[in-house]
PDB file of N, CA and C in Angstrom:
ATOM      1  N   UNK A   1     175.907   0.877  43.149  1.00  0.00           N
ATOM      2  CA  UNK A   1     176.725   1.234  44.285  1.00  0.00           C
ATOM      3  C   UNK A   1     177.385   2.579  44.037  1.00  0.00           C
ATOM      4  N   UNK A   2     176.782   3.569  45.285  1.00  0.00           N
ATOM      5  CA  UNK A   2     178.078   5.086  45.056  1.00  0.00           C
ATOM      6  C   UNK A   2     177.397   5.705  43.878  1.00  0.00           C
ATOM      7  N   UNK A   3     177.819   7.090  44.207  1.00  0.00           N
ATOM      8  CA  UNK A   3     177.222   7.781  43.349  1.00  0.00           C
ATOM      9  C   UNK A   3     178.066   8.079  42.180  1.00  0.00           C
ATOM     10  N   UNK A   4     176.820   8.577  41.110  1.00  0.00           N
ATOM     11  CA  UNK A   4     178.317   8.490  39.796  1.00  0.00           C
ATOM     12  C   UNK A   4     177.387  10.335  39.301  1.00  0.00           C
ATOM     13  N   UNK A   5     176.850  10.443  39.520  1.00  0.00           N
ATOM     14  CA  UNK A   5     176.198  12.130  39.636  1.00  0.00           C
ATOM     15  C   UNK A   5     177.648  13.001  39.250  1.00  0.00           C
ATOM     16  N   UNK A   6     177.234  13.612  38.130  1.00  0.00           N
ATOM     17  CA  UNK A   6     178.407  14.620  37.474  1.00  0.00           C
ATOM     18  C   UNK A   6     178.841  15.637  38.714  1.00  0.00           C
ATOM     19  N   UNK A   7     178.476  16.283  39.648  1.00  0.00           N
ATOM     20  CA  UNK A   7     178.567  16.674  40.911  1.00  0.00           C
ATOM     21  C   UNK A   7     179.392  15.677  41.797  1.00  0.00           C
ATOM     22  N   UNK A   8     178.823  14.790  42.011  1.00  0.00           N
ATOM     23  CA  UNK A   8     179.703  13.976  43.146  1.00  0.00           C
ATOM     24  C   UNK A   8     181.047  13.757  42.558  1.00  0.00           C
ATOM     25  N   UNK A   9     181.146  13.697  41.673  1.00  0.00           N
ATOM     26  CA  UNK A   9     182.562  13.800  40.929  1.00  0.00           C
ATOM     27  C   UNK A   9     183.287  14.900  40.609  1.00  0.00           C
ATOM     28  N   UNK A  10     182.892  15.640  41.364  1.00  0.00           N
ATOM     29  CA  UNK A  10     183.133  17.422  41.351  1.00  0.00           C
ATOM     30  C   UNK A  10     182.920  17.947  39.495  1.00  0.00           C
ATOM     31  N   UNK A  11     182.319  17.926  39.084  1.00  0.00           N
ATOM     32  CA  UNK A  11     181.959  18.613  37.942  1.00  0.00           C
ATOM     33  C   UNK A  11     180.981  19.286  38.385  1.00  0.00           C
ATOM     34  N   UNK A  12     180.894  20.534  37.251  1.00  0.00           N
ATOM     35  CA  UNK A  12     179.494  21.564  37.295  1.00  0.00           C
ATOM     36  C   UNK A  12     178.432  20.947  36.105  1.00  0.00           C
ATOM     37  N   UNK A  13     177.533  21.464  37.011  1.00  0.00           N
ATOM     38  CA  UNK A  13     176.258  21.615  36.010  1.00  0.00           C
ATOM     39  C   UNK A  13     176.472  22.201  35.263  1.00  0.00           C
ATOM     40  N   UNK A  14     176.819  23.565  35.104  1.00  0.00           N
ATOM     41  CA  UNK A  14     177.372  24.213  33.800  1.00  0.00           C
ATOM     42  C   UNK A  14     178.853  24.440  33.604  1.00  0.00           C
ATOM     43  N   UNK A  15     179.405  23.817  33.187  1.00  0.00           N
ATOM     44  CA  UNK A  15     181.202  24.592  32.954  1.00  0.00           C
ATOM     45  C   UNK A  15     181.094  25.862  32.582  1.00  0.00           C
ATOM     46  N   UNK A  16     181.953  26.190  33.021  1.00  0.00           N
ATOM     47  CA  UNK A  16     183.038  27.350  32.614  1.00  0.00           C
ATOM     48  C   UNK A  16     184.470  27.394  31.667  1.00  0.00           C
ATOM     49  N   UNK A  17     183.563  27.622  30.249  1.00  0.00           N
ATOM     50  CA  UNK A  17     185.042  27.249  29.924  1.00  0.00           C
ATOM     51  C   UNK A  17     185.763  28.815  29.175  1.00  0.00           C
ATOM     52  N   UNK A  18     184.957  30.215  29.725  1.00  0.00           N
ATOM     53  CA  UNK A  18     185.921  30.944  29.227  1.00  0.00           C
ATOM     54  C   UNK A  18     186.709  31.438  29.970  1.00  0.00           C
ATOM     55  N   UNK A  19     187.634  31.730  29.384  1.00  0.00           N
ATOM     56  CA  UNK A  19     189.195  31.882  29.592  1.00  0.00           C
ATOM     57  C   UNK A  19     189.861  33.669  30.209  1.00  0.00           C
ATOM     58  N   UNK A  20     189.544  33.611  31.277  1.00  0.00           N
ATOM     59  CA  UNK A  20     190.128  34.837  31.795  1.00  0.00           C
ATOM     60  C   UNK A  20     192.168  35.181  31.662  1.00  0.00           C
ATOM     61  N   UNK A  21     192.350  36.359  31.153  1.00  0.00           N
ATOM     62  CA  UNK A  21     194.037  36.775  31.028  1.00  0.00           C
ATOM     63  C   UNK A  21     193.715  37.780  31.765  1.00  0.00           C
ATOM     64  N   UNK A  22     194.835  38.030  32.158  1.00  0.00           N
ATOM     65  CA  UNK A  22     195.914  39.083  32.742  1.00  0.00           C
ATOM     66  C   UNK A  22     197.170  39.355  32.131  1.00  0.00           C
ATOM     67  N   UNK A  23     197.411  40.904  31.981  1.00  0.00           N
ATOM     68  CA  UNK A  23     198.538  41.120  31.616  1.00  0.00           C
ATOM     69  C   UNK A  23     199.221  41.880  31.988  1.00  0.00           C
ATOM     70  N   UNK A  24     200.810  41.903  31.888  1.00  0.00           N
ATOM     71  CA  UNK A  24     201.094  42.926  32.482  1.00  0.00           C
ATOM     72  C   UNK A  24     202.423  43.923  31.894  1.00  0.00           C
ATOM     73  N   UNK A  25     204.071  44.345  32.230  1.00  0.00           N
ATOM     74  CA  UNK A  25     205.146  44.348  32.040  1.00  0.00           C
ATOM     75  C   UNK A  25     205.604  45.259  33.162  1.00  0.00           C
ATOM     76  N   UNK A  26     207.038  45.205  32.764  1.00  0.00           N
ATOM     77  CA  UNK A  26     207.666  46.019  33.356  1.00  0.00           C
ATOM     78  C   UNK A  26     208.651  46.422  32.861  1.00  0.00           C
ATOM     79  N   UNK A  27     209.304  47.697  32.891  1.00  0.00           N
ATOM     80  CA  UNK A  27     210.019  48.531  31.888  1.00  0.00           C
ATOM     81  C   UNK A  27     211.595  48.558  32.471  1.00  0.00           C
ATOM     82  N   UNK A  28     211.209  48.188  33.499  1.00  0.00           N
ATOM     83  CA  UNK A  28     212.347  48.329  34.324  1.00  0.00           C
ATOM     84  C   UNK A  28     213.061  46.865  34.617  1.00  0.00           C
ATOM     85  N   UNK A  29     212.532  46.023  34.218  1.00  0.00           N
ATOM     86  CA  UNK A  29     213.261  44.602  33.672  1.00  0.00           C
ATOM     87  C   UNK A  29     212.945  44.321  32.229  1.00  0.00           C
ATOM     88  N   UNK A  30     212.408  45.490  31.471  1.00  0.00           N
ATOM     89  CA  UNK A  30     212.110  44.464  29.801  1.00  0.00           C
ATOM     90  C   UNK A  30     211.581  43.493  30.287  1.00  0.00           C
ATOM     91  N   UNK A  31     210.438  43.477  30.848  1.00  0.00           N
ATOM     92  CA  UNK A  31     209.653  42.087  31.001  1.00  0.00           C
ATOM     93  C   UNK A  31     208.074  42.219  30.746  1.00  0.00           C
ATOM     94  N   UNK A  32     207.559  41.526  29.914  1.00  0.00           N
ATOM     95  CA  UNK A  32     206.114  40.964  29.637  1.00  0.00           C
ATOM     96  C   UNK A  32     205.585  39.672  30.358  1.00  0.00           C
ATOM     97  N   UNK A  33     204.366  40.020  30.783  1.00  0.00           N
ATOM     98  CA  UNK A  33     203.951  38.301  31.303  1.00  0.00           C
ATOM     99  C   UNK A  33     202.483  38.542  31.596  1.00  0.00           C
ATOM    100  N   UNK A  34     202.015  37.070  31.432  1.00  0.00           N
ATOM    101  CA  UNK A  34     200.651  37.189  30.863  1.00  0.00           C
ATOM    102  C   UNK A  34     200.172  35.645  31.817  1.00  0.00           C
ATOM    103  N   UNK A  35     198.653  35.939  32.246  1.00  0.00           N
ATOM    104  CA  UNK A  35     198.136  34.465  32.713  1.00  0.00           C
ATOM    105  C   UNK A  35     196.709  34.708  32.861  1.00  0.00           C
ATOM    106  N   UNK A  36     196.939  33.165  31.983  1.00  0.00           N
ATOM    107  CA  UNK A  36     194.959  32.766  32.257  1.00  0.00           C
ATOM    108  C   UNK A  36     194.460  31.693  32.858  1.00  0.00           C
ATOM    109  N   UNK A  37     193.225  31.817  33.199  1.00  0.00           N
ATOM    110  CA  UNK A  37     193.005  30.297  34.175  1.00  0.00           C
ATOM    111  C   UNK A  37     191.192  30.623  33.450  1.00  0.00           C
ATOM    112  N   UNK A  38     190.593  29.215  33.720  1.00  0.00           N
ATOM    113  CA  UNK A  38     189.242  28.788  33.282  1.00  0.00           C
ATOM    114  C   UNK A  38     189.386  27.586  34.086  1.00  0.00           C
ATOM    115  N   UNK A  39     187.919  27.801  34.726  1.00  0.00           N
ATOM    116  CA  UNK A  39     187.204  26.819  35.445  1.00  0.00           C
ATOM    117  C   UNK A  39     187.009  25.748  35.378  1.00  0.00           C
ATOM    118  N   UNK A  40     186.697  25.635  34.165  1.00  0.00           N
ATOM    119  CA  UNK A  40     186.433  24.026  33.206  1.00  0.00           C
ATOM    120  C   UNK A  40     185.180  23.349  34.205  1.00  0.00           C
ATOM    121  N   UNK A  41     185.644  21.720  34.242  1.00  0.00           N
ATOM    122  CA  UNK A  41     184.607  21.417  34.740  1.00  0.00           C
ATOM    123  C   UNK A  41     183.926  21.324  36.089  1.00  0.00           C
ATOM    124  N   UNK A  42     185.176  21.681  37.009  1.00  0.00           N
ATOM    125  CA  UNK A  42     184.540  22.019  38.331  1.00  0.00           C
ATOM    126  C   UNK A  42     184.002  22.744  38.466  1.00  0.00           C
ATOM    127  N   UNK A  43     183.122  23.019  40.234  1.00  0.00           N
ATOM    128  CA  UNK A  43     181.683  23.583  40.720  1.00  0.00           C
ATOM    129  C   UNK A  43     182.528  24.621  41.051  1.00  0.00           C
ATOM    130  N   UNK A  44     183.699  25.468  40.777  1.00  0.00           N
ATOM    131  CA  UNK A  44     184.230  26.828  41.049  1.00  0.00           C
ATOM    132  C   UNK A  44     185.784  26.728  41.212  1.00  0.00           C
ATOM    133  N   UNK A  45     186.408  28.272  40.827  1.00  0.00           N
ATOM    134  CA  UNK A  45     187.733  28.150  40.191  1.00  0.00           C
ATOM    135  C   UNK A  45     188.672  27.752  41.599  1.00  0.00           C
ATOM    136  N   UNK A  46     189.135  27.062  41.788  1.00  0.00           N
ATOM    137  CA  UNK A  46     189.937  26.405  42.993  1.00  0.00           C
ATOM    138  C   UNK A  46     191.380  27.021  43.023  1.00  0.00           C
ATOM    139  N   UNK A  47     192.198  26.834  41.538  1.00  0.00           N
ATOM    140  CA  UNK A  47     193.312  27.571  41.501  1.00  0.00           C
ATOM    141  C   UNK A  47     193.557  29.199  41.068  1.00  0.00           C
ATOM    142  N   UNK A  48     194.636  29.383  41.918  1.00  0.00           N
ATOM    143  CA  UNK A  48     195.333  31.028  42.054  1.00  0.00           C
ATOM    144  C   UNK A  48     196.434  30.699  41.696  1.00  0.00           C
ATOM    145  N   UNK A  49     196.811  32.435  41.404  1.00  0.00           N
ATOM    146  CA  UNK A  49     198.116  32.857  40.805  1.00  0.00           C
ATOM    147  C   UNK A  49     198.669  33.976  41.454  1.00  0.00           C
ATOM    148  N   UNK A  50     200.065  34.188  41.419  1.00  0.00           N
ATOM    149  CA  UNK A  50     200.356  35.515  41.971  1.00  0.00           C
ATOM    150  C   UNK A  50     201.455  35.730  41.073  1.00  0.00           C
ATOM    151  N   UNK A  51     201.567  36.852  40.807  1.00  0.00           N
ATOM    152  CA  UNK A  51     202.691  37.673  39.785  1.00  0.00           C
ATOM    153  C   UNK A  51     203.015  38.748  40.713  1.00  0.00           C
ATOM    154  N   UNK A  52     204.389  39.377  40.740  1.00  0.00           N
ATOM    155  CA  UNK A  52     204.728  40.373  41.358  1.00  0.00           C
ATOM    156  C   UNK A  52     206.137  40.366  41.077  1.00  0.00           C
ATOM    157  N   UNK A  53     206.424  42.075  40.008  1.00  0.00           N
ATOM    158  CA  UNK A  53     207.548  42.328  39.792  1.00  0.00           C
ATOM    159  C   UNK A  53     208.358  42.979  40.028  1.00  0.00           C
ATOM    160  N   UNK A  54     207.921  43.721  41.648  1.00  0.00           N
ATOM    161  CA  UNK A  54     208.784  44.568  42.366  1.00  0.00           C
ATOM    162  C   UNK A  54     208.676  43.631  43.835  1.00  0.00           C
ATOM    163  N   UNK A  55     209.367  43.043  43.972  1.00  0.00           N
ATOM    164  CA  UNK A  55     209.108  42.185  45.322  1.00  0.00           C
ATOM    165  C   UNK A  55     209.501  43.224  46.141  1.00  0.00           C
ATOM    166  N   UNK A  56     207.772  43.125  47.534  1.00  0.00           N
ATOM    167  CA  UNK A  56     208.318  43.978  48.854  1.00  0.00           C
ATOM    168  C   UNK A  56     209.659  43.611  49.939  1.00  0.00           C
ATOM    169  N   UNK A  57     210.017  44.700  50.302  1.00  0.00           N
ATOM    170  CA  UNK A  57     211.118  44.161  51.447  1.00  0.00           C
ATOM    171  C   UNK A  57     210.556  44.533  52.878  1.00  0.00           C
ATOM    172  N   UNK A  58     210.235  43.897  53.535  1.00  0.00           N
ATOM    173  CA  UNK A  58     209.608  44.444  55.002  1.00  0.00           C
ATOM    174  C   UNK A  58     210.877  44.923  55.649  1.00  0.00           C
ATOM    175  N   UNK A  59     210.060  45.777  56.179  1.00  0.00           N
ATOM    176  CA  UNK A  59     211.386  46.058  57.373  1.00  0.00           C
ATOM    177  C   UNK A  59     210.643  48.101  57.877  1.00  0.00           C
ATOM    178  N   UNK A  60     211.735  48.214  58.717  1.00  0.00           N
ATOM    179  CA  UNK A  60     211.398  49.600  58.920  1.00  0.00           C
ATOM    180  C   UNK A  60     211.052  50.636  57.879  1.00  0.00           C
ATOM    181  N   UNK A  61     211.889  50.361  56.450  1.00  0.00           N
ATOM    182  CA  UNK A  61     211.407  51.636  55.767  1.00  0.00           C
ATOM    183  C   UNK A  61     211.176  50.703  54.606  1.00  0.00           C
ATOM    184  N   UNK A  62     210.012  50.602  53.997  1.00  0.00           N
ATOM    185  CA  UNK A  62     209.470  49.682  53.122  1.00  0.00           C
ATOM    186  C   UNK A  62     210.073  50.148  51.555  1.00  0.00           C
ATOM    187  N   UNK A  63     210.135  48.846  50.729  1.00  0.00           N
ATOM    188  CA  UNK A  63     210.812  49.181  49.366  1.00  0.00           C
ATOM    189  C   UNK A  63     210.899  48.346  49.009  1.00  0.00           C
ATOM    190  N   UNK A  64     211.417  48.189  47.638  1.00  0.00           N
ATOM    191  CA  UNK A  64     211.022  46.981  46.765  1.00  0.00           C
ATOM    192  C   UNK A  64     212.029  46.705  45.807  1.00  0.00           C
ATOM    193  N   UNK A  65     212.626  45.350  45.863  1.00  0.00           N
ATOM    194  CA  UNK A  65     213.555  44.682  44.579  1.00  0.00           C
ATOM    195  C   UNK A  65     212.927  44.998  43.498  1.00  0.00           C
ATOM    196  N   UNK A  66     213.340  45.972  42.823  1.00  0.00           N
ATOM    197  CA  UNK A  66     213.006  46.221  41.171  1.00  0.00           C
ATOM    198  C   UNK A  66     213.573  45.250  40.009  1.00  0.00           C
ATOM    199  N   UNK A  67     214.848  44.742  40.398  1.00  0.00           N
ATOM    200  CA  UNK A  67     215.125  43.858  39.381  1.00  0.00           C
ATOM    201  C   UNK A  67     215.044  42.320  40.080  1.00  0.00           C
ATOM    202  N   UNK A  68     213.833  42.085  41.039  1.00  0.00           N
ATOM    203  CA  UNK A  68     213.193  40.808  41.045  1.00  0.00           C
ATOM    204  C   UNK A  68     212.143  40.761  41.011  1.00  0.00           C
ATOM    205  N   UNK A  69     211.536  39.691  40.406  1.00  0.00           N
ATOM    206  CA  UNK A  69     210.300  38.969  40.533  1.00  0.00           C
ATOM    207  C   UNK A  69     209.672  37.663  40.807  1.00  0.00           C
ATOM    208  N   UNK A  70     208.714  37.439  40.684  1.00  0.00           N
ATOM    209  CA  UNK A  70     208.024  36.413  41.010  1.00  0.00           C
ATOM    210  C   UNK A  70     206.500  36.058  40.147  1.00  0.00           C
ATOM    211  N   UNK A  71     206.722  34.803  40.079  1.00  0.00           N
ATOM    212  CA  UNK A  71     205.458  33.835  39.409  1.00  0.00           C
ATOM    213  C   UNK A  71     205.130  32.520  39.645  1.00  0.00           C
ATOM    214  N   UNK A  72     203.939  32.516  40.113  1.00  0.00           N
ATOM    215  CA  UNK A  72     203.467  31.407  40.559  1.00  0.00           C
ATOM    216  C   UNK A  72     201.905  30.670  40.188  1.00  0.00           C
ATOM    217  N   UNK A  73     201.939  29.587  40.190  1.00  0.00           N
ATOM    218  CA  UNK A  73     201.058  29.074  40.132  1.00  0.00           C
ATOM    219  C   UNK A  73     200.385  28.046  41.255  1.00  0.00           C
ATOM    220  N   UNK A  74     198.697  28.052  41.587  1.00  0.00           N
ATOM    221  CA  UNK A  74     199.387  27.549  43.300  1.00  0.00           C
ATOM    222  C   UNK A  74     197.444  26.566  42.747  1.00  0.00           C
ATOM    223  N   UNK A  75     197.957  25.477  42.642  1.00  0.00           N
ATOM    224  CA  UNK A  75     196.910  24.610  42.237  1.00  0.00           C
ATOM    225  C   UNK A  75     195.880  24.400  43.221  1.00  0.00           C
ATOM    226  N   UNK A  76     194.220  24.350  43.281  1.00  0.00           N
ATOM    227  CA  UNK A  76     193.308  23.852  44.698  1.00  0.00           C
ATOM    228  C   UNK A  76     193.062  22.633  44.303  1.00  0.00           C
ATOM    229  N   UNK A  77     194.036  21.575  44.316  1.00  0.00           N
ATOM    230  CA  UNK A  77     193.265  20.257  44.171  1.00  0.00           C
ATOM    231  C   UNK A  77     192.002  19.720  45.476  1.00  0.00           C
ATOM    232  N   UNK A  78     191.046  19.671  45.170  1.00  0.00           N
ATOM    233  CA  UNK A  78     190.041  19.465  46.015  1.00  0.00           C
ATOM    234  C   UNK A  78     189.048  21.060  46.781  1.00  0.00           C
ATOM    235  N   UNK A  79     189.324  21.779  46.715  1.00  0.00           N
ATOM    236  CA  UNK A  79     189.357  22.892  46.636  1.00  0.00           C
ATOM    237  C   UNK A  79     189.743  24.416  46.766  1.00  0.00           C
ATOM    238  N   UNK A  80     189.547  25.765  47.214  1.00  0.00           N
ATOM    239  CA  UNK A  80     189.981  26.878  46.827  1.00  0.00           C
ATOM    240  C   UNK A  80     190.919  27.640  48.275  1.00  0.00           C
ATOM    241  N   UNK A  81     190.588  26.685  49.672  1.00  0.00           N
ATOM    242  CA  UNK A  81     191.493  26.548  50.685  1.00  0.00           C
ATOM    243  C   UNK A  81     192.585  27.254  50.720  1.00  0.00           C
ATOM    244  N   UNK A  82     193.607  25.681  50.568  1.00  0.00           N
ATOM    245  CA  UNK A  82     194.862  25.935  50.764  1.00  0.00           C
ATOM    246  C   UNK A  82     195.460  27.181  49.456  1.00  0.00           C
ATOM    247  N   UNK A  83     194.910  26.594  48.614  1.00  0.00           N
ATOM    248  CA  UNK A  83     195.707  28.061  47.306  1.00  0.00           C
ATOM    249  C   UNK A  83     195.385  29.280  47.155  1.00  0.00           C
ATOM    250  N   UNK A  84     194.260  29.822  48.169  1.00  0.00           N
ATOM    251  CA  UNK A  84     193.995  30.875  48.431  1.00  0.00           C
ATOM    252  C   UNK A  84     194.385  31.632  49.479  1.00  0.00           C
ATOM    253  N   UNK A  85     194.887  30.954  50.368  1.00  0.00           N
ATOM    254  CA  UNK A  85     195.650  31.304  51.879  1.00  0.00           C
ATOM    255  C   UNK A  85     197.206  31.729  50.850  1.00  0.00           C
ATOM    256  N   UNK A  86     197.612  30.514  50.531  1.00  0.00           N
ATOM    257  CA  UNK A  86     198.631  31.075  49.929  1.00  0.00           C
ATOM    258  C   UNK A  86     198.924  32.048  48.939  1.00  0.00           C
ATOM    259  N   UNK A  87     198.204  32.191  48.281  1.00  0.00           N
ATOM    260  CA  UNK A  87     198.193  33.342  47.089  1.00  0.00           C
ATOM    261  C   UNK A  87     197.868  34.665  48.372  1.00  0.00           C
ATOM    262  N   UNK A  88     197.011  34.968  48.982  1.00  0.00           N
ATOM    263  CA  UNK A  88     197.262  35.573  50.038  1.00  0.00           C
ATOM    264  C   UNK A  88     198.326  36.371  50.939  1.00  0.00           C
ATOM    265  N   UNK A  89     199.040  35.092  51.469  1.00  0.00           N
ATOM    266  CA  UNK A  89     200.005  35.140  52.035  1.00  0.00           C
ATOM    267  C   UNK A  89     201.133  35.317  52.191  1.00  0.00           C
ATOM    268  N   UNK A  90     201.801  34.577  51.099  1.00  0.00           N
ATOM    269  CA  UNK A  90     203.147  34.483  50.343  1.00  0.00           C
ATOM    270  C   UNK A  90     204.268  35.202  50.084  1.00  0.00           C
ATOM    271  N   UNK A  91     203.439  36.639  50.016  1.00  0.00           N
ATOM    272  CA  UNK A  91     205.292  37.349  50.136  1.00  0.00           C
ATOM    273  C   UNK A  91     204.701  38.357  51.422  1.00  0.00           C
ATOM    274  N   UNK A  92     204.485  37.518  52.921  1.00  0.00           N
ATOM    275  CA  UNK A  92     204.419  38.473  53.905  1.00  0.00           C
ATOM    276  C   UNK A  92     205.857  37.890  54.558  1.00  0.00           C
TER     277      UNK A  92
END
């Protein structure tokens, strides 16, 4: 009964298990920060990230909080959808 196929269970035929970083800082907060993500055993990377250490300010004359930031982690349980809209989206 039901399938038990390494696929139907969302796994890949081949994993992915190396490990992509990013790095970055900023001089203007003494700040370092670093992130990695790997695929593992799902059929493609579902979760995003967003880092940003000059947050934009919309408005008529554009500019940016230098002493704020932001970090996130934005999980695709089931898949790359919803956490990609948001990683997207997020500081509009």
């Amino acid at each position: 009964m039901g399938n038990t196929s390494s696929e139907a269970a969302g796994c890949a035929k081949n994993p992915a298990f190396e490990k992509t970083t990013q790095k970055g800082h900023s001089k203007e907060q003494n700040l370092e920060y670093a992130v990695s993500s790997m695929q593992g055993k799902r059929p493609s990377m579902e979760d995003k990230h967003l880092y940003c250490v000059e947050l934009p300010v919309h408005g008529k004359i554009p500019t940016f909080l230098v002493d704020h930031a932001i970090f996130a982690v934005f999980d695709g349980h089931g898949g790359p959808f919803s956490s990609t809209y948001v990683e997207e989206h997020f500081l509009q």
